[in-house]
Protein backbone atom coordinates (compact mmCIF):
# COMPACT_ATOMS: atom_id res chain seq x y z
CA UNK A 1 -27.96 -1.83 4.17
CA UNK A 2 -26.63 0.52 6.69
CA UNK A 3 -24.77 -2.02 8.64
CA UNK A 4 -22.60 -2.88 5.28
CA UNK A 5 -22.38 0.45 4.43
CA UNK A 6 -20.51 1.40 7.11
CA UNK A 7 -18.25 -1.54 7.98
CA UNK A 8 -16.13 -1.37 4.60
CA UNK A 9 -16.01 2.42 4.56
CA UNK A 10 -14.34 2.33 7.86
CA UNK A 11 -11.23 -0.17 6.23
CA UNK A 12 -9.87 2.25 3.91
CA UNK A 13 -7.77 3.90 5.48
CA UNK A 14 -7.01 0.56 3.93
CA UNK A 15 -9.25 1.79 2.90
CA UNK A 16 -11.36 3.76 4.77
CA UNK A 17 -13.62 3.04 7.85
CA UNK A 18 -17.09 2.59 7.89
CA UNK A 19 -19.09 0.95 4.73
CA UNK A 20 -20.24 -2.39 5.72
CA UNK A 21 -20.98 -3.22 9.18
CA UNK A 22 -21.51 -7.83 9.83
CA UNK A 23 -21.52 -9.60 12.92
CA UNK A 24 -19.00 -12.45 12.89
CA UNK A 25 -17.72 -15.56 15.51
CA UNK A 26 -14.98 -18.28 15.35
CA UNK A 27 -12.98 -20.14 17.71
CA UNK A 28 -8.94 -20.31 17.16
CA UNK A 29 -7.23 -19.25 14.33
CA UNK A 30 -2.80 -18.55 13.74
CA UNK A 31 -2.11 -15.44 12.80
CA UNK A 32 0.34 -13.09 11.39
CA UNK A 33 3.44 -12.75 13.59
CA UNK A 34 4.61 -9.35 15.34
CA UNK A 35 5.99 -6.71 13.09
CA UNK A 36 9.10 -5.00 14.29
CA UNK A 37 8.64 -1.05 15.02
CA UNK A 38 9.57 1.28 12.47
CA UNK A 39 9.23 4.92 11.31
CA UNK A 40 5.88 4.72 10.25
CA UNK A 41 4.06 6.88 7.67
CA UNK A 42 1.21 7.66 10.65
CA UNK A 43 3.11 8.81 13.56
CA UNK A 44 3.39 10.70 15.97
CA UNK A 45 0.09 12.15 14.51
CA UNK A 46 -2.50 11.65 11.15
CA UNK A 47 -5.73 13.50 10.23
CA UNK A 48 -7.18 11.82 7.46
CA UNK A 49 -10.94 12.77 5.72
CA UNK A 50 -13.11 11.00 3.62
CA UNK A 51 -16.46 11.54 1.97
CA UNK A 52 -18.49 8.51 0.54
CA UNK A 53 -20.94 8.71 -2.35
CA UNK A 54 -23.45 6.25 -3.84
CA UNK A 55 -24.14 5.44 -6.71
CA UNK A 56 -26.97 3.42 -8.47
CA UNK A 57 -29.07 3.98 -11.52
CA UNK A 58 -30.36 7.73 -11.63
CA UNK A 59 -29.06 8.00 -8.14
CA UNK A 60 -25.61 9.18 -8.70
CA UNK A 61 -23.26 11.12 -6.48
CA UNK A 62 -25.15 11.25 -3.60
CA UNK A 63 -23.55 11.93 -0.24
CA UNK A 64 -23.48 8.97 2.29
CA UNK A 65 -21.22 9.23 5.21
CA UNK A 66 -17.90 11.77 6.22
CA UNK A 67 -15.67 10.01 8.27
CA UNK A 68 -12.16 11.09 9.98
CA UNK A 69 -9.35 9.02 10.60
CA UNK A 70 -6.86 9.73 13.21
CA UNK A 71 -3.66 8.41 14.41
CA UNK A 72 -1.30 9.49 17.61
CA UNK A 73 0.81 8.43 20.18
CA UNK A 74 -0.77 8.31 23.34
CA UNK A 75 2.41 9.68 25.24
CA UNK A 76 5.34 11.53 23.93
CA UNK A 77 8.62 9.25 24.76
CA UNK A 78 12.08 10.53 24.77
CA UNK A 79 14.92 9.41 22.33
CA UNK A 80 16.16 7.88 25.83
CA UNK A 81 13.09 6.05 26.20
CA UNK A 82 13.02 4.97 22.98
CA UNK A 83 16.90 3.62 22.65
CA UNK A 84 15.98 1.31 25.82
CA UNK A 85 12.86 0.15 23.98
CA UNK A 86 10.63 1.34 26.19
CA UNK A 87 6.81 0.48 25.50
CA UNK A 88 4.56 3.34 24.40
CA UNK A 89 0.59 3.15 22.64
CA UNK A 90 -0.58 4.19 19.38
CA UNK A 91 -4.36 5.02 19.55
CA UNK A 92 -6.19 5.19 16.40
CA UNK A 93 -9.81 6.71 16.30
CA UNK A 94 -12.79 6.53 13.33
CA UNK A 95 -15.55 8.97 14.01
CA UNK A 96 -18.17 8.23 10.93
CA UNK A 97 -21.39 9.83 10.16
CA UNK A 98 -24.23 9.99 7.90
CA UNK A 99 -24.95 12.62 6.08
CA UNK A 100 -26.68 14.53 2.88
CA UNK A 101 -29.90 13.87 0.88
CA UNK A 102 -29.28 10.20 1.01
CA UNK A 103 -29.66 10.10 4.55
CA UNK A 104 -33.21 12.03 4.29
CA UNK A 105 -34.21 9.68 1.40
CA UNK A 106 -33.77 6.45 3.06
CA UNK A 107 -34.08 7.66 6.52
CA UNK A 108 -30.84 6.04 7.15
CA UNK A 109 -28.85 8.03 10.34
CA UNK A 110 -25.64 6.61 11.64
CA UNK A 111 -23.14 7.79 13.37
CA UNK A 112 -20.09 5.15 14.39
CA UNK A 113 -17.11 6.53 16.79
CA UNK A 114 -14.14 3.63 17.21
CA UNK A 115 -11.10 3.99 18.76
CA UNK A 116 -7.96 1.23 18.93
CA UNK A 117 -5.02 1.04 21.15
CA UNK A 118 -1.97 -0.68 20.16
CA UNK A 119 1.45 -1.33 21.83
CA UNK A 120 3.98 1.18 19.54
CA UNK A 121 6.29 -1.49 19.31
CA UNK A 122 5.25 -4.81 18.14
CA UNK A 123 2.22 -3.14 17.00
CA UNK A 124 0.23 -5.29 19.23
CA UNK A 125 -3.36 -4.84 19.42
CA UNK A 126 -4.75 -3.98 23.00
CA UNK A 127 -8.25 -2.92 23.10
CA UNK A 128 -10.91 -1.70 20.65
CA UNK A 129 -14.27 0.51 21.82
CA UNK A 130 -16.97 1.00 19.54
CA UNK A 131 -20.13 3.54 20.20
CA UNK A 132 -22.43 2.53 17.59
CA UNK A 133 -25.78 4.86 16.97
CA UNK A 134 -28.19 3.82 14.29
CA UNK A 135 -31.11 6.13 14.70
CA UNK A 136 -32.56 5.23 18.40
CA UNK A 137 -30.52 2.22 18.64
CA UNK A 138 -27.56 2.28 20.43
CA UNK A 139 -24.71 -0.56 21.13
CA UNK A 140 -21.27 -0.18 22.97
CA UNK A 141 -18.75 -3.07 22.42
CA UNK A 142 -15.49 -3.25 24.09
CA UNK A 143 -13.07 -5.77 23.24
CA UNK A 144 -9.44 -6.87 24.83
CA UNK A 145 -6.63 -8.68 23.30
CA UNK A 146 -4.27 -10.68 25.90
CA UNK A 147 -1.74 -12.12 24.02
CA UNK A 148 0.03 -13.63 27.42
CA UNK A 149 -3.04 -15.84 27.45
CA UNK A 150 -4.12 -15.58 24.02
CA UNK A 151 -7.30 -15.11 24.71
CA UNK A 152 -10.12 -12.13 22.75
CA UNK A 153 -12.47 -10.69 25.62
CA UNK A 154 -16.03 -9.40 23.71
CA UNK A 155 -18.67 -7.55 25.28
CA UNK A 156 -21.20 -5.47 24.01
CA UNK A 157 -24.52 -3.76 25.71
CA UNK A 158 -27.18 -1.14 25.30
CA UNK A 159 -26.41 2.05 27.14
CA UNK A 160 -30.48 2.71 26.11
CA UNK A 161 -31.21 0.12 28.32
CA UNK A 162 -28.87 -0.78 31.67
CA UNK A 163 -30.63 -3.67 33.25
CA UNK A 164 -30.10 -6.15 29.97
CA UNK A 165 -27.31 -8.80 29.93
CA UNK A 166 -24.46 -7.84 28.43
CA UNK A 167 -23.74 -10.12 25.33
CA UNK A 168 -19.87 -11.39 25.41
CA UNK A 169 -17.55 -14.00 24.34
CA UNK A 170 -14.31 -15.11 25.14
CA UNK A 171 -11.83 -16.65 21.96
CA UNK A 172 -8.89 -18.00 21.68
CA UNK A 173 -6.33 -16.77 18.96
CA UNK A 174 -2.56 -16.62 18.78
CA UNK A 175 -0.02 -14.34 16.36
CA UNK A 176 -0.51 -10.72 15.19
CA UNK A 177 -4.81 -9.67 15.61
CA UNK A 178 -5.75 -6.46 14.41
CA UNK A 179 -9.27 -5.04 14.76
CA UNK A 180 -10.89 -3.12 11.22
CA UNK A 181 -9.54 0.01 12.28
CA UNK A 182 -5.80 -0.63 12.85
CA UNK A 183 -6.11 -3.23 9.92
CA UNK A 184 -6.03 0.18 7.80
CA UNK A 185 -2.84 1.16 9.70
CA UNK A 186 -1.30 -2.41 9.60
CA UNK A 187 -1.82 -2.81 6.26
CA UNK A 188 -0.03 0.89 5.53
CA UNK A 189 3.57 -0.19 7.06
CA UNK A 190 3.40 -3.13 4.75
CA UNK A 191 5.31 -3.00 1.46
CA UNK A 192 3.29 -3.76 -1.52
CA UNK A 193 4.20 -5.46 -4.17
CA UNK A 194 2.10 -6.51 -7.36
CA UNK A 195 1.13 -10.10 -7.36
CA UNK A 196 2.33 -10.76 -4.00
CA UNK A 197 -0.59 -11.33 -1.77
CA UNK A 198 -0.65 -11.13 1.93
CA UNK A 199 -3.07 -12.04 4.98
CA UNK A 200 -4.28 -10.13 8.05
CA UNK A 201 -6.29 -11.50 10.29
CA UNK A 202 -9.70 -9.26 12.39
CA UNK A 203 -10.98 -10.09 15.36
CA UNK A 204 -14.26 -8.40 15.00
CA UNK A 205 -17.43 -9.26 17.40
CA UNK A 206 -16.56 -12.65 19.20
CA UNK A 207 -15.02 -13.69 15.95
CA UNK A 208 -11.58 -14.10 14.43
CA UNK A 209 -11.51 -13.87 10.70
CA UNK A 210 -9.24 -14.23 8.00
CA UNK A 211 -8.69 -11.70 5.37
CA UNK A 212 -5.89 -12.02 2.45
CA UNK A 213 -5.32 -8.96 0.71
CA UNK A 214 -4.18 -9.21 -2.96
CA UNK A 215 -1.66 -6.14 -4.58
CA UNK A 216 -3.00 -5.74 -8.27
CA UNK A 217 -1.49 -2.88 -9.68
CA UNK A 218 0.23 0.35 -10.15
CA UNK A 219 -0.93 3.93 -12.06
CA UNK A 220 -0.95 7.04 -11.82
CA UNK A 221 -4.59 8.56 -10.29
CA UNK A 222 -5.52 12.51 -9.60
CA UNK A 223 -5.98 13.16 -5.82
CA UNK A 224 -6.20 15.72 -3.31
CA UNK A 225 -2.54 15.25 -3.04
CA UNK A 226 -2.43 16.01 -6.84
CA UNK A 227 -1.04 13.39 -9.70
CA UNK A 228 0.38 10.63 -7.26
CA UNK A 229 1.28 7.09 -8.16
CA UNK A 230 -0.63 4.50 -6.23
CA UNK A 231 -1.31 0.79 -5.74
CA UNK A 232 -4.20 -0.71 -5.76
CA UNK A 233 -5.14 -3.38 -3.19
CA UNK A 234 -8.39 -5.87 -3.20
CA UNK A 235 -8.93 -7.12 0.43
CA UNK A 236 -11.14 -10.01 0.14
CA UNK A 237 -14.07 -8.89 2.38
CA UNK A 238 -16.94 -10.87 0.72
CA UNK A 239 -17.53 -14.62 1.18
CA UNK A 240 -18.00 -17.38 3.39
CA UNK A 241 -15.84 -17.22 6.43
CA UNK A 242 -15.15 -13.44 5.44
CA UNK A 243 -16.49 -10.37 7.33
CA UNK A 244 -19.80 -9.80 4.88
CA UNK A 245 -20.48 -13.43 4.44
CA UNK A 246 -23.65 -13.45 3.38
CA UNK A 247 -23.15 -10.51 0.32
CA UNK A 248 -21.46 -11.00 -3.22
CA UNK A 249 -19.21 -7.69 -3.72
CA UNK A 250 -15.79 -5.80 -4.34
CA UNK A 251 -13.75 -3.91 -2.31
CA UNK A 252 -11.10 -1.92 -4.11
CA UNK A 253 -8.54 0.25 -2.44
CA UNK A 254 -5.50 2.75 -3.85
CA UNK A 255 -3.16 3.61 -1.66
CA UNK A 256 -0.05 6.22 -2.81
CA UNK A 257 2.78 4.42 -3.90
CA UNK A 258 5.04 6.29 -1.50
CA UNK A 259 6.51 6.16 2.31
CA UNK A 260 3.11 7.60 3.48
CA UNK A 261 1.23 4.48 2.19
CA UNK A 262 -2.10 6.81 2.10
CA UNK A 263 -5.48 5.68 0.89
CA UNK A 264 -6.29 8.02 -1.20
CA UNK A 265 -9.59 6.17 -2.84
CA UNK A 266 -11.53 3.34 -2.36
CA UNK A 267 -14.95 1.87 -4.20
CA UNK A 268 -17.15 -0.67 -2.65
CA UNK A 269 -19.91 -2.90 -5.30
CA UNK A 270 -22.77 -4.22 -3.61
CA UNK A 271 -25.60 -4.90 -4.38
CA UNK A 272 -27.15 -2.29 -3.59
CA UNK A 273 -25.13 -0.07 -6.20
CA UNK A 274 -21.34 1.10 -6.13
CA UNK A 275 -20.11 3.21 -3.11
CA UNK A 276 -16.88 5.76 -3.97
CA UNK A 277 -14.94 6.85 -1.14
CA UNK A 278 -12.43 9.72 -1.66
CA UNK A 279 -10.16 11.21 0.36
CA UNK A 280 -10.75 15.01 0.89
CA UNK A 281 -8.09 15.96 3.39
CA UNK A 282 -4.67 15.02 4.83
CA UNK A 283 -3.25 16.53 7.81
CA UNK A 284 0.07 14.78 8.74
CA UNK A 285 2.54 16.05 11.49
């Protein structure tokens, strides 16, 4: 369960980052084309933190995981620089953790710290590093996007133990690839509009994968942020050919119906039992 747990926490920010962890693997897929750059909602700099309950029978409100989202630029440019369209990154970091009388219950420690570079931009994805600890196990993936050659570099090894082969793969994709984490910031310069559905697509372990993401609705919802107005989004997460492929569930998302596009909630249904995710601060600069 901890694997799942923490792979669809970590998309809200689209949701948020790290509930539901799956390994995944395909060949060549087309996706989404370049978006052009923007003011966007995140930059130069985001704080964003979320807690994560579970819930299940008389097990109700228990704490799971904090996690911290964070968005900057990697350099500051100059108006100069940025007239003549000169280049600059965006890095986004997840650093997700286990925590409360869950973890003691189920003996279930994990502790996730991801960080993505894209070119500012096109929003191009560049390269994705993932430190993955899950009690005494231990995994580091690094992954690089080459869109000149179109080609997804995958390797992943165990810092625990040096002298193993790495495992890697190399796949071929074309279009717009975003990894889970800056799938939460992708999905935030989009506009939303009910009943008009759109598609991202994840290149997540050796594997490209194809996720649409349908707009539902609009209300009103109590926040941090106070009364706001938000959407609510259902990326389609579950299913064959998704990224949990063998689980049935739901993955809701609201995100305020504003400039800021921020997720302000999320719920996950597994099952295993229902996880709420809820954002406790917002630090934006």
């Amino acid at each position: 369960m901890t694997s799942r747990v923490r792979k669809v926490g970590l998309f809200i920010g689209l949701g948020v980052l790290t509930l539901c962890c799956i390994l995944v693997s395909l060949h060549f897929v087309e996706a989404q084309q370049p978006i052009a750059a923007n003011t966007r909602p995140f930059e130069p700099t985001e704080e964003l933190l979320y807690e994560a309950e579970f819930n299940r029978a008389l097990l109700r409100g228990l704490n799971v995981a904090e996690f911290k989202l964070r968005s900057a630029r990697s350099s500051v440019i100059s108006e100069e620089d940025k007239k003549a369209g000169k280049p600059y990154s965006l890095t986004f970091t997840a650093d997700v953790e286990s925590k409360g009388f869950f973890t003691r219950l189920f003996n279930l420690k994990f502790h996730e710290q991801i960080e993505s570079t894209v070119e500012g931009t096109s929003f191009t994805l560049q390269k994705t590093t993932i430190l993955d600890e899950q009690g005494k196990r231990v995994r580091a993936t690094e992954t690089t996007y080459d869109r000149s050659t179109g080609k997804m570099s995958w390797s992943q090894r165990d810092p625990n133990n040096p002298s193993s082969e790495p495992r890697s793969a190399v796949v071929d994709f074309s279009g717009q690839l975003q990894d889970v984490l800056s799938a939460v910031y992708f999905i935030r310069t989009h506009a939303l509009h009910v009943g008009k559905p759109f598609e991202i697509f994840i290149g997540e372990n050796g594997r490209v994968v194809r996720i649409p993401v349908h707009v539902v609705e609009k209300k009103s919802m109590k926040t941090i942020l106070g009364k706001v107005k938000v959407v609510r989004i259902e990326p389609q997460l579950f299913g064959e050919d998704k990224l949990i492929k063998d689980e049935d569930g739901e993955f809701i998302v609201w995100i305020t119906d504003d400039d800021r596009h921020i997720p302000v909630s999320a719920r996950v249904k597994t099952d295993y039992g229902t996880f709420d995710i809820r954002l406790k601060r917002a630090d934006v600069r």
